[in-house]
N, C-alpha and C. Protein backbone atom coordinates (compact mmCIF):
# COMPACT_ATOMS: atom_id res chain seq x y z
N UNK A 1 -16.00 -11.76 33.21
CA UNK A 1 -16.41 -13.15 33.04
C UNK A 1 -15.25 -14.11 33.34
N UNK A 2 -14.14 -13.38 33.49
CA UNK A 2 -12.89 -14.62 33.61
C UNK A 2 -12.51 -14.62 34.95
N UNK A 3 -13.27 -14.05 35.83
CA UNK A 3 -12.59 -14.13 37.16
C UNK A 3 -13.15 -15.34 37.95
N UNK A 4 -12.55 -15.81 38.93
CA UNK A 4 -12.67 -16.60 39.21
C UNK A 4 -14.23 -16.66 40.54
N UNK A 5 -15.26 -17.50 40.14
CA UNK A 5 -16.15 -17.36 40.98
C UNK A 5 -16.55 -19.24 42.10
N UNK A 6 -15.80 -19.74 41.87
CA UNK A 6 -15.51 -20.76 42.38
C UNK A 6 -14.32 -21.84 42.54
N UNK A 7 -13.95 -22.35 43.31
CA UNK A 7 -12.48 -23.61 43.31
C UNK A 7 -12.97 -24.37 44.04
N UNK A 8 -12.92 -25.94 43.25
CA UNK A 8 -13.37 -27.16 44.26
C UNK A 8 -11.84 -27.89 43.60
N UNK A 9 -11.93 -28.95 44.42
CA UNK A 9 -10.89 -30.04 43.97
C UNK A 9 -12.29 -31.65 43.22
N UNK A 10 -11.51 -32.06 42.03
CA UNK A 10 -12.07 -32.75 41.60
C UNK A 10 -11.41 -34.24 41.41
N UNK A 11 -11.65 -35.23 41.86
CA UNK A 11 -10.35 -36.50 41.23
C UNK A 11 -8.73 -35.83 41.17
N UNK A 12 -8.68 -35.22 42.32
CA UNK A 12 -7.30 -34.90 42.35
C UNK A 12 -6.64 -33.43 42.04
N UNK A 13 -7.76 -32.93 41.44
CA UNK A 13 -7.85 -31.34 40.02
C UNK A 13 -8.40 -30.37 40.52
N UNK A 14 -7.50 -29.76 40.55
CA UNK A 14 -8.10 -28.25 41.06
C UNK A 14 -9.16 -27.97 40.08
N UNK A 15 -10.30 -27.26 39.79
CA UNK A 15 -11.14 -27.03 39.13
C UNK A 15 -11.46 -25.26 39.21
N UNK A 16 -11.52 -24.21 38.56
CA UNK A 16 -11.63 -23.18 39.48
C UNK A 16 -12.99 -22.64 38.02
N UNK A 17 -14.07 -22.33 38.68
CA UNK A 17 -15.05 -21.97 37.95
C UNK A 17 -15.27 -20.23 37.44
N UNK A 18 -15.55 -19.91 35.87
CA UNK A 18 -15.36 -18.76 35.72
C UNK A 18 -16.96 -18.39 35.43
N UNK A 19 -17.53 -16.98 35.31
CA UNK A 19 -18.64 -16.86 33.62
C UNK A 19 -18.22 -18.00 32.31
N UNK A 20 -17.00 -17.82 32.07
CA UNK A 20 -17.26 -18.38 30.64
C UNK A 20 -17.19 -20.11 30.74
N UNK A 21 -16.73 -20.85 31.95
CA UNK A 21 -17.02 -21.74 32.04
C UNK A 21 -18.42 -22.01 32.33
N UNK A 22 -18.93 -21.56 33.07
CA UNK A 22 -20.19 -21.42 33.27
C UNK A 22 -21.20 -21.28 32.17
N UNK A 23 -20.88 -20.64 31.20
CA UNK A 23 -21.23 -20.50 29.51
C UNK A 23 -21.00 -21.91 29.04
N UNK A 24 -19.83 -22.24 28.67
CA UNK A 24 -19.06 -23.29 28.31
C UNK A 24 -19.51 -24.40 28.62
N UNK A 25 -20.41 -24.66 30.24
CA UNK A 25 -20.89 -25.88 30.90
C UNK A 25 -22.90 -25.83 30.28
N UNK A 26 -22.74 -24.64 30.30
CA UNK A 26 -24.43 -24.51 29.82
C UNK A 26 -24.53 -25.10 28.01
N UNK A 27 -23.66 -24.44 27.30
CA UNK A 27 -23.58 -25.13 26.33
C UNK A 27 -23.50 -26.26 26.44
N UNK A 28 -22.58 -27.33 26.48
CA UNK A 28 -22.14 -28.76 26.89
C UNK A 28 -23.60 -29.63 27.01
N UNK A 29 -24.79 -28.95 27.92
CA UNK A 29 -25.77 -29.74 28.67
C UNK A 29 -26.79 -29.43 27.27
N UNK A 30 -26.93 -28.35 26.78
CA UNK A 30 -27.98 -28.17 26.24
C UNK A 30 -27.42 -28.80 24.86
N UNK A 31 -26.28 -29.40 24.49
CA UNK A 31 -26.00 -29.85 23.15
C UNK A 31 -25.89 -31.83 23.83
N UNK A 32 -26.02 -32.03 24.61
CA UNK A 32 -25.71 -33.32 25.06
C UNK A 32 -27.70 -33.66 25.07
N UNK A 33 -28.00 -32.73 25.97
CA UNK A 33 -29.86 -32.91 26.27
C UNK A 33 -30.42 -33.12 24.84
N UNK A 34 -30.01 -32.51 23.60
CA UNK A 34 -30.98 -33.09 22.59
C UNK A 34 -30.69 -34.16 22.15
N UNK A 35 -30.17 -35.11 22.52
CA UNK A 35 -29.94 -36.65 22.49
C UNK A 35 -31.23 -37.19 22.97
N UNK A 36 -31.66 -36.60 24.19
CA UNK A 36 -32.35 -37.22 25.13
C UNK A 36 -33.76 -37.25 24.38
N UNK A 37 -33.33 -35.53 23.80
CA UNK A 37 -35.05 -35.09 23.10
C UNK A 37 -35.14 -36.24 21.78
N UNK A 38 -34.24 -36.66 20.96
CA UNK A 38 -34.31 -36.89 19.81
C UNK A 38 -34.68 -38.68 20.06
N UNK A 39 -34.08 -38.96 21.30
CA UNK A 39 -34.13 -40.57 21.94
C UNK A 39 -35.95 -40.64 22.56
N UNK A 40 -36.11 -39.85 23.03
CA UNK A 40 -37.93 -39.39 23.39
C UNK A 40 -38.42 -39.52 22.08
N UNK A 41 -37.98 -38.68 21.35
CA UNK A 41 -39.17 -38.55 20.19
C UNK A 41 -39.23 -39.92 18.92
N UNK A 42 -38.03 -40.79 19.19
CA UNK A 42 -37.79 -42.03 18.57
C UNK A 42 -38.60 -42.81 19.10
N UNK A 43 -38.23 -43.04 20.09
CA UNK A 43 -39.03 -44.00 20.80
C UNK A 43 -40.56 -43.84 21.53
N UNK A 44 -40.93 -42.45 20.96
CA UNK A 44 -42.58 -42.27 20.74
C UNK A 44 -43.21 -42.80 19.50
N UNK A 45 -42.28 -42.73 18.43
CA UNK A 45 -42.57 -42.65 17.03
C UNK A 45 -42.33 -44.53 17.16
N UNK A 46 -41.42 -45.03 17.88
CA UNK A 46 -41.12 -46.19 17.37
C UNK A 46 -40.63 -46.70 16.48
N UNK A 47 -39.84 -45.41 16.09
CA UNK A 47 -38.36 -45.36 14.61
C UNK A 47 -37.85 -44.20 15.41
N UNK A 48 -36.68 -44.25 14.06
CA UNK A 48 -35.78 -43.26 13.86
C UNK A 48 -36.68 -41.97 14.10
N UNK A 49 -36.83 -40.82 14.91
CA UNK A 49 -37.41 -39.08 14.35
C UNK A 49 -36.25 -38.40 15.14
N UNK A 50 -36.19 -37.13 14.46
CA UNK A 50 -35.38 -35.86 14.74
C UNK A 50 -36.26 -34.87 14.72
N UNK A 51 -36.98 -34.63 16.03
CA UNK A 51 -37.34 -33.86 15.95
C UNK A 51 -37.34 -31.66 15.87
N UNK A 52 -38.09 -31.45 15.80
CA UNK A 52 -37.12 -29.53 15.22
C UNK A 52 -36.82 -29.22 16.36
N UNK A 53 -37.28 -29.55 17.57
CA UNK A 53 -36.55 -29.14 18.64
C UNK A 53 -35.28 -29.60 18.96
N UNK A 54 -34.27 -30.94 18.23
CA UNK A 54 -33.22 -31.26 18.42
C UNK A 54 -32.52 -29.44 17.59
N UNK A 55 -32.37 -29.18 16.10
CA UNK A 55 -32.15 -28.52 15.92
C UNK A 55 -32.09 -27.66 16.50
N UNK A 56 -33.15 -26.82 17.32
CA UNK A 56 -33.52 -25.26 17.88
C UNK A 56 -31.57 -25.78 19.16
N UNK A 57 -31.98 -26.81 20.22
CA UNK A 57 -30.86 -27.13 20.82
C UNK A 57 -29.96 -26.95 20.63
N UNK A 58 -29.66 -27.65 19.10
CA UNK A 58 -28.03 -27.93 18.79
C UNK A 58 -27.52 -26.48 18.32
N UNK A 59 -28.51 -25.85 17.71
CA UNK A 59 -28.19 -24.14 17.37
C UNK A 59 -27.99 -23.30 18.82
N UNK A 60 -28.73 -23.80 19.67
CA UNK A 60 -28.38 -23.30 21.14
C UNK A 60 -26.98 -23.26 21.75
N UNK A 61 -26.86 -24.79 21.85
CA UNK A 61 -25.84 -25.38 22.30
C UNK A 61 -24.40 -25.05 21.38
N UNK A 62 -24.48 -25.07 20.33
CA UNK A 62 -23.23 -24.65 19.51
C UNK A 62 -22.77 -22.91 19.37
N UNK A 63 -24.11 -22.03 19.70
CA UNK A 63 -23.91 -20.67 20.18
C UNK A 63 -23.30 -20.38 21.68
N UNK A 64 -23.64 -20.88 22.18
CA UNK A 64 -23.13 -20.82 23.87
C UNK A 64 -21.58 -21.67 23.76
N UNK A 65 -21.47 -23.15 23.00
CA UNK A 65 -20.32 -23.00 23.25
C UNK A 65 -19.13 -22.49 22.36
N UNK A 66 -19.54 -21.91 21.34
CA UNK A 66 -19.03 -20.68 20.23
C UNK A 66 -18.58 -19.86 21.41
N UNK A 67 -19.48 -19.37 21.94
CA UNK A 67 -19.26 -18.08 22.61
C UNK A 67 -18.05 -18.40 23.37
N UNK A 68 -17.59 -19.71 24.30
CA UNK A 68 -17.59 -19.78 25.36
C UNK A 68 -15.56 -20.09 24.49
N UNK A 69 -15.43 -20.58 23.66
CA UNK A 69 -14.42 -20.81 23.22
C UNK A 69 -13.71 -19.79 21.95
N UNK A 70 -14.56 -18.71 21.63
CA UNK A 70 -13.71 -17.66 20.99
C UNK A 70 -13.63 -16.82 22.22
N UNK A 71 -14.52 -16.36 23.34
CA UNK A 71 -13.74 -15.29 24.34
C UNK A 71 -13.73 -16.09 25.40
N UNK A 72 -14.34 -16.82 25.76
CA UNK A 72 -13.32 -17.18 26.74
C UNK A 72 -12.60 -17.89 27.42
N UNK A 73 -11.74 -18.72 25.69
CA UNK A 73 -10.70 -19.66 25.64
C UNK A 73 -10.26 -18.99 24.71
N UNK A 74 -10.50 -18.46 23.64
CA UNK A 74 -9.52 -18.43 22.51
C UNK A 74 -9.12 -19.48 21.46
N UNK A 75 -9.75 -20.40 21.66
CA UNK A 75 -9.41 -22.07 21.33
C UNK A 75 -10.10 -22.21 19.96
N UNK A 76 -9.14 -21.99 18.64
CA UNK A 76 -9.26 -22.57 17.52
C UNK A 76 -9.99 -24.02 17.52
N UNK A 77 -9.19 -24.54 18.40
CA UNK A 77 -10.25 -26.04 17.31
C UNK A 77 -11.32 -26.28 18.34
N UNK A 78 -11.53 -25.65 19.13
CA UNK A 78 -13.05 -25.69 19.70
C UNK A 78 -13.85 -25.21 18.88
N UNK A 79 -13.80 -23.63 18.56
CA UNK A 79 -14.48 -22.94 17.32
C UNK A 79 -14.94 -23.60 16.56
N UNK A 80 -13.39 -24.50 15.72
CA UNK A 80 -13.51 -24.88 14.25
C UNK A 80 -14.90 -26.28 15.04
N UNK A 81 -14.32 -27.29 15.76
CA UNK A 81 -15.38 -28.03 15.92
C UNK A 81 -16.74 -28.11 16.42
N UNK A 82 -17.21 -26.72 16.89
CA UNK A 82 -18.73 -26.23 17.12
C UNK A 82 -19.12 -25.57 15.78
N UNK A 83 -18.67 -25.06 14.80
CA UNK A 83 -19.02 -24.03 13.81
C UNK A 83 -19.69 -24.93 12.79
N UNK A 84 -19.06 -26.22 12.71
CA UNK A 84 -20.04 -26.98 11.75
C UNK A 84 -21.51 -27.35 12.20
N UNK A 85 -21.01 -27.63 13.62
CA UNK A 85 -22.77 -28.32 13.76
C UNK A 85 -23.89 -26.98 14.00
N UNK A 86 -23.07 -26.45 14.22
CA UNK A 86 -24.04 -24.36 14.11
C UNK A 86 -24.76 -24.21 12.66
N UNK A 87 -23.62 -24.63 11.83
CA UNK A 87 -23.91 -24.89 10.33
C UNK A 87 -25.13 -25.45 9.94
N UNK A 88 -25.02 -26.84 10.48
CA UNK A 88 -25.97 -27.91 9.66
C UNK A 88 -27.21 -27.40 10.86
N UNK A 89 -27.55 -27.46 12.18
CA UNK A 89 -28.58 -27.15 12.66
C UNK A 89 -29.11 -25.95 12.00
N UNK A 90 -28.74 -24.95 11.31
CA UNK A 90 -28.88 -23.58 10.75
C UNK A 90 -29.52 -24.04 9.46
N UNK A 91 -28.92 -24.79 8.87
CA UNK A 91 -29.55 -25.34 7.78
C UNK A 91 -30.66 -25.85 7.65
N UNK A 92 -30.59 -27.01 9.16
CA UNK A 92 -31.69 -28.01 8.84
C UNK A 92 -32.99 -27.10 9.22
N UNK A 93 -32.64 -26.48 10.30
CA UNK A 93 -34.21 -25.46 10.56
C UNK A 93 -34.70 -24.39 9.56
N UNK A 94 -33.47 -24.08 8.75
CA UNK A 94 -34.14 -23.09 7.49
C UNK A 94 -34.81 -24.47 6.01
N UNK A 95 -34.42 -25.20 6.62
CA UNK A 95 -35.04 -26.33 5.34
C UNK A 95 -36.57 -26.80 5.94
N UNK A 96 -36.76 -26.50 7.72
CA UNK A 96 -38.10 -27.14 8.27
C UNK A 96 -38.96 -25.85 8.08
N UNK A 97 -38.69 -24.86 7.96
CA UNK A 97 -39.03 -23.36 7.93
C UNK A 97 -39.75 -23.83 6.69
N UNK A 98 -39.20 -23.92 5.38
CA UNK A 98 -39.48 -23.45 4.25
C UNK A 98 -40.39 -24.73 3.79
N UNK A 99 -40.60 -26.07 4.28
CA UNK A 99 -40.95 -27.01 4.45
C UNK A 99 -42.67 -27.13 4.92
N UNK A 100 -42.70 -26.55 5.79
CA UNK A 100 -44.01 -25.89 6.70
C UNK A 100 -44.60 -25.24 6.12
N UNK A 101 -43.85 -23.41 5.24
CA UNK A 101 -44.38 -22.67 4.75
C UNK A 101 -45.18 -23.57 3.13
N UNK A 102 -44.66 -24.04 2.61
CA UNK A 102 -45.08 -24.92 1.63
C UNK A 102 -46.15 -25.67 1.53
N UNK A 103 -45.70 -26.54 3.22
CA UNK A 103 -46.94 -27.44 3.30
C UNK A 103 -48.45 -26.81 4.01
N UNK A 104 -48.31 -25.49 4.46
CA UNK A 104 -49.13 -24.64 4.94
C UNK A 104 -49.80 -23.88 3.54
N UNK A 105 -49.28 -23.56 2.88
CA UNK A 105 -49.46 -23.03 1.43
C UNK A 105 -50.38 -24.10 0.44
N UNK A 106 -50.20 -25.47 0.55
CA UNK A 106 -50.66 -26.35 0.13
C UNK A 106 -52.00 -26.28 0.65
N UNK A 107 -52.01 -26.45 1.81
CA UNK A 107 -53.14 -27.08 2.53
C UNK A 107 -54.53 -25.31 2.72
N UNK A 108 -54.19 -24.32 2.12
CA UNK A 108 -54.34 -23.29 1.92
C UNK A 108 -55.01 -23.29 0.61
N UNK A 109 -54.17 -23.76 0.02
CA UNK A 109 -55.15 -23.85 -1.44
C UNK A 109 -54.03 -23.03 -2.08
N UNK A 110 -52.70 -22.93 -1.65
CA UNK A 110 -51.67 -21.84 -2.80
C UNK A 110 -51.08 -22.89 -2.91
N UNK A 111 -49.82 -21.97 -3.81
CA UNK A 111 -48.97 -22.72 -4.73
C UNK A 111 -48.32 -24.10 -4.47
């Protein structure tokens, strides 16, 4: 994954493309795109919404670029600064999980 599968020049910058950049760039898009989803689903609603697909994303996006910065950067404070939002998206979808099951349970006639 670290070999080199592309070199362009960019604003001056050599740029040379690997797998794990390639990881690294897929993450990036899919944690930037649920902006777009969460800006759609606001402005359907005509407020503030977050919808569960921002979550499913940001758990996407913070796994890919997890991946992309323990092998293949090595880079502590990349880690440290993807590991929280891995966190709270992890959270917030086990809180929509249990949320559903409840309100499905309700509407069921259980507890």
């Amino acid at each position: 994954m670290n070999e080199i599968l592309a070199v362009f020049t960019l604003l001056g910058h050599t740029v040379a493309i690997t797998g794990w950049k390639l990881v690294g760039y897929a993450g990036t898009l899919v944690f930037t795109a649920r902006w777009f989803v969460q800006l759609a689903a606001s402005r359907a609603r005509r407020q503030p919404h977050t919808p569960v697909s921002f979550w499913y994303m940001s758990l996407a996006g913070s796994f890919l670029l997890l991946a992309y910065f323990i092998w293949g950067r090595n880079d502590s404070v990349g880690i440290i600064s993807n590991l929280f939002p891995c966190l709270v998206a992890a959270y917030n979808l086990r809180l929509d999980t249990s949320h559903r099951r409840r309100t499905a349970g309700a509407m069921h006639g259980g507890g």
